[in-house]
C-alpha atoms as a PDB file:
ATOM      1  CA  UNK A   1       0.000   0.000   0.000  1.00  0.00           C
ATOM      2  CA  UNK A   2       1.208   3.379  -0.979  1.00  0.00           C
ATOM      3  CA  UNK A   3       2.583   5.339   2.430  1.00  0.00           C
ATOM      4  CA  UNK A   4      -0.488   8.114   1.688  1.00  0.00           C
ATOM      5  CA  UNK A   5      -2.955   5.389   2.053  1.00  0.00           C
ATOM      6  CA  UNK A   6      -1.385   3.948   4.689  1.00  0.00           C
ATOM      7  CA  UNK A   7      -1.356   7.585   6.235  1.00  0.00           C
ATOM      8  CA  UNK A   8      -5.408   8.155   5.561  1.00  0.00           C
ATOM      9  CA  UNK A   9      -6.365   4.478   6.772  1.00  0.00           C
ATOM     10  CA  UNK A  10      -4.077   5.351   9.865  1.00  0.00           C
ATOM     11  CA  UNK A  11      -5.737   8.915  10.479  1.00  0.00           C
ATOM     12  CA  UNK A  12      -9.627   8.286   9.509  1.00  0.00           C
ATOM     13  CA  UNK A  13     -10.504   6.292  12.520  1.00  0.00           C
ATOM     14  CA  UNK A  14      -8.559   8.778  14.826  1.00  0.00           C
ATOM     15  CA  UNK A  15     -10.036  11.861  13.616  1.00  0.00           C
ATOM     16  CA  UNK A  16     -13.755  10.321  13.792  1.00  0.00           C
ATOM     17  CA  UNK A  17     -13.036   9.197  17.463  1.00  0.00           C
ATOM     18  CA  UNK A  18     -11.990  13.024  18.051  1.00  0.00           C
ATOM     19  CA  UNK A  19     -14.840  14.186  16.617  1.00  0.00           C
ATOM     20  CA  UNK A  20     -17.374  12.019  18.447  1.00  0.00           C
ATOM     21  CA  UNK A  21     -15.471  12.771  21.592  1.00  0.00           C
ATOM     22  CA  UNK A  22     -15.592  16.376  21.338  1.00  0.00           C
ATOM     23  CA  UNK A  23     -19.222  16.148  20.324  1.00  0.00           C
ATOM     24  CA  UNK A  24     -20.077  14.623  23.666  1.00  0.00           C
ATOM     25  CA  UNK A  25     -18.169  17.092  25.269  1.00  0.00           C
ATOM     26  CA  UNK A  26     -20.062  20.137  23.949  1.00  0.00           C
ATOM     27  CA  UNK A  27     -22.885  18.556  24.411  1.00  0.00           C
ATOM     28  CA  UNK A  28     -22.437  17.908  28.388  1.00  0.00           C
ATOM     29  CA  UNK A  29     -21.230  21.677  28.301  1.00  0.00           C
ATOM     30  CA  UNK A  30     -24.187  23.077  27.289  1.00  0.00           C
ATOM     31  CA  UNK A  31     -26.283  20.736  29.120  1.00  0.00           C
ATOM     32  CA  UNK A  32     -24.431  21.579  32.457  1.00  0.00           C
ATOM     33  CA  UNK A  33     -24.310  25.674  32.046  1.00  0.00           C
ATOM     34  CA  UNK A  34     -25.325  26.244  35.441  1.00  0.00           C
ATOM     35  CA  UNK A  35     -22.877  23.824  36.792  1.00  0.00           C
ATOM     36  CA  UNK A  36     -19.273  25.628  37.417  1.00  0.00           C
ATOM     37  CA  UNK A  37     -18.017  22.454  39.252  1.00  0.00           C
ATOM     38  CA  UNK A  38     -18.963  20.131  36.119  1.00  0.00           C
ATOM     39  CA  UNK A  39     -17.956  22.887  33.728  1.00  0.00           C
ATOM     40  CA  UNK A  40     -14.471  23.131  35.103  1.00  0.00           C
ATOM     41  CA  UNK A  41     -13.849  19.619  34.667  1.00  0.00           C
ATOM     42  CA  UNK A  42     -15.423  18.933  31.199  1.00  0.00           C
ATOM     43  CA  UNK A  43     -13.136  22.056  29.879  1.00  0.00           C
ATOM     44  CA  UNK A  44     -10.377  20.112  31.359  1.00  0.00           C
ATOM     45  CA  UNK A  45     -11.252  16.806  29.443  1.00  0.00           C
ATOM     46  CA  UNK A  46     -11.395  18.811  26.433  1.00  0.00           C
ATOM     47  CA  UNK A  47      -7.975  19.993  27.173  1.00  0.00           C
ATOM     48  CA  UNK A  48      -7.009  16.728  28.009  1.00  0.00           C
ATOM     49  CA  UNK A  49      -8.670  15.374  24.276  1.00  0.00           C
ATOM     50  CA  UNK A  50      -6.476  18.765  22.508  1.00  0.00           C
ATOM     51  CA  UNK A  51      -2.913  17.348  24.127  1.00  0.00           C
ATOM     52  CA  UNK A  52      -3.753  14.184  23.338  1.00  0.00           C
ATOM     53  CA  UNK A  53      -4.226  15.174  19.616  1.00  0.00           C
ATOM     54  CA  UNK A  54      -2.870  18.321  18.738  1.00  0.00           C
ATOM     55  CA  UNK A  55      -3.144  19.750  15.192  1.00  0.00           C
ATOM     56  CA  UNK A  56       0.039  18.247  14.517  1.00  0.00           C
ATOM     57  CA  UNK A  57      -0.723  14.723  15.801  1.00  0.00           C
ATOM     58  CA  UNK A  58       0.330  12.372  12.398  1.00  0.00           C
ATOM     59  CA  UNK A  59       3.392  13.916  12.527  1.00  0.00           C
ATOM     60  CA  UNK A  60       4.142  12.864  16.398  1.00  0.00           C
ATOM     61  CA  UNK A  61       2.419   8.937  16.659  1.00  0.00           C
ATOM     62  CA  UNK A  62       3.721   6.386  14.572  1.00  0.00           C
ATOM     63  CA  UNK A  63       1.548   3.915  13.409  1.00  0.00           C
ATOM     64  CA  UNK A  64       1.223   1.407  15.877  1.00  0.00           C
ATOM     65  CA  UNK A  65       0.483   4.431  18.321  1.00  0.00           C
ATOM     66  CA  UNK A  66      -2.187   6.087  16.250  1.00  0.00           C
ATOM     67  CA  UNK A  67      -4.035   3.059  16.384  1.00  0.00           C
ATOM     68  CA  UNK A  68      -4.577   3.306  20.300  1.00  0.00           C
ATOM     69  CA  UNK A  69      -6.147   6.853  19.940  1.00  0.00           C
ATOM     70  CA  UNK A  70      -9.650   5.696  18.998  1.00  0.00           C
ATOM     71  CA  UNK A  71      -9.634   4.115  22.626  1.00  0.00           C
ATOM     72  CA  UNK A  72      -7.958   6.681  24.246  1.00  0.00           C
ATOM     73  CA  UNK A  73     -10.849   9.393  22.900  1.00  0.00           C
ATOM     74  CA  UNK A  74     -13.732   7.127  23.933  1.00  0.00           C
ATOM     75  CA  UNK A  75     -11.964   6.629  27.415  1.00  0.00           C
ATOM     76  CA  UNK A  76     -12.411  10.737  28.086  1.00  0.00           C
ATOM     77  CA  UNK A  77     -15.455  10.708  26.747  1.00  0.00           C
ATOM     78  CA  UNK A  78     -16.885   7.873  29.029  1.00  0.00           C
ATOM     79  CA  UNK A  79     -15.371   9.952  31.841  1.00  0.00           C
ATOM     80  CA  UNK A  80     -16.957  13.159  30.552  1.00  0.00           C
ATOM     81  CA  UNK A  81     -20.564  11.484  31.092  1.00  0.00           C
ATOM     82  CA  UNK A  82     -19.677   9.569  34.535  1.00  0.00           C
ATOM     83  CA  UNK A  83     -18.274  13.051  35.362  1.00  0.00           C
ATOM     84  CA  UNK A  84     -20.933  15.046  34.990  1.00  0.00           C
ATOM     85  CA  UNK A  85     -23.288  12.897  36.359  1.00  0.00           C
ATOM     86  CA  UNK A  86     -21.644  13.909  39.824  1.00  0.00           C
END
């Protein structure tokens, strides 16, 4: 396989997971306005999901290593929602 589809197979599943993860993010946000507690952490997951995947990400995981972000996005999501239930 060329090294640009190798690159796009590696990436697509990544940037999907990041997207679904932030999604779930702004969604508790805005559901927890009111909430400074609940707000303060779910700006800090988000901060968390940006250093986990900066803008330059491809250029800093190899491989093997992108293929552990998918889990690594759902993971702060998942403790997004048990956070905010608190």
């Amino acid at each position: 396989m060329p090294y640009g589809q190798q690159v796009l197979t590696a990436i697509e599943p990544v940037l999907k997971a990041f997207d679904d993860t932030y999604t779930v993010i702004s969604k508790l946000i805005k559901k927890n306005r009111g909430n400074n507690p609940v707000l303060n952490f779910l700006k800090e997951i988000r901060t968390e999901l940006h250093s986990l995947m900066p803008v330059d990400f491809p250029e800093l995981y190899t491989f093997e290593r992108m293929k552990e972000l998918p889990r690594y996005c759902k993971a702060l999501a998942l403790r997004a929602e048990r956070g905010s239930l608190n």
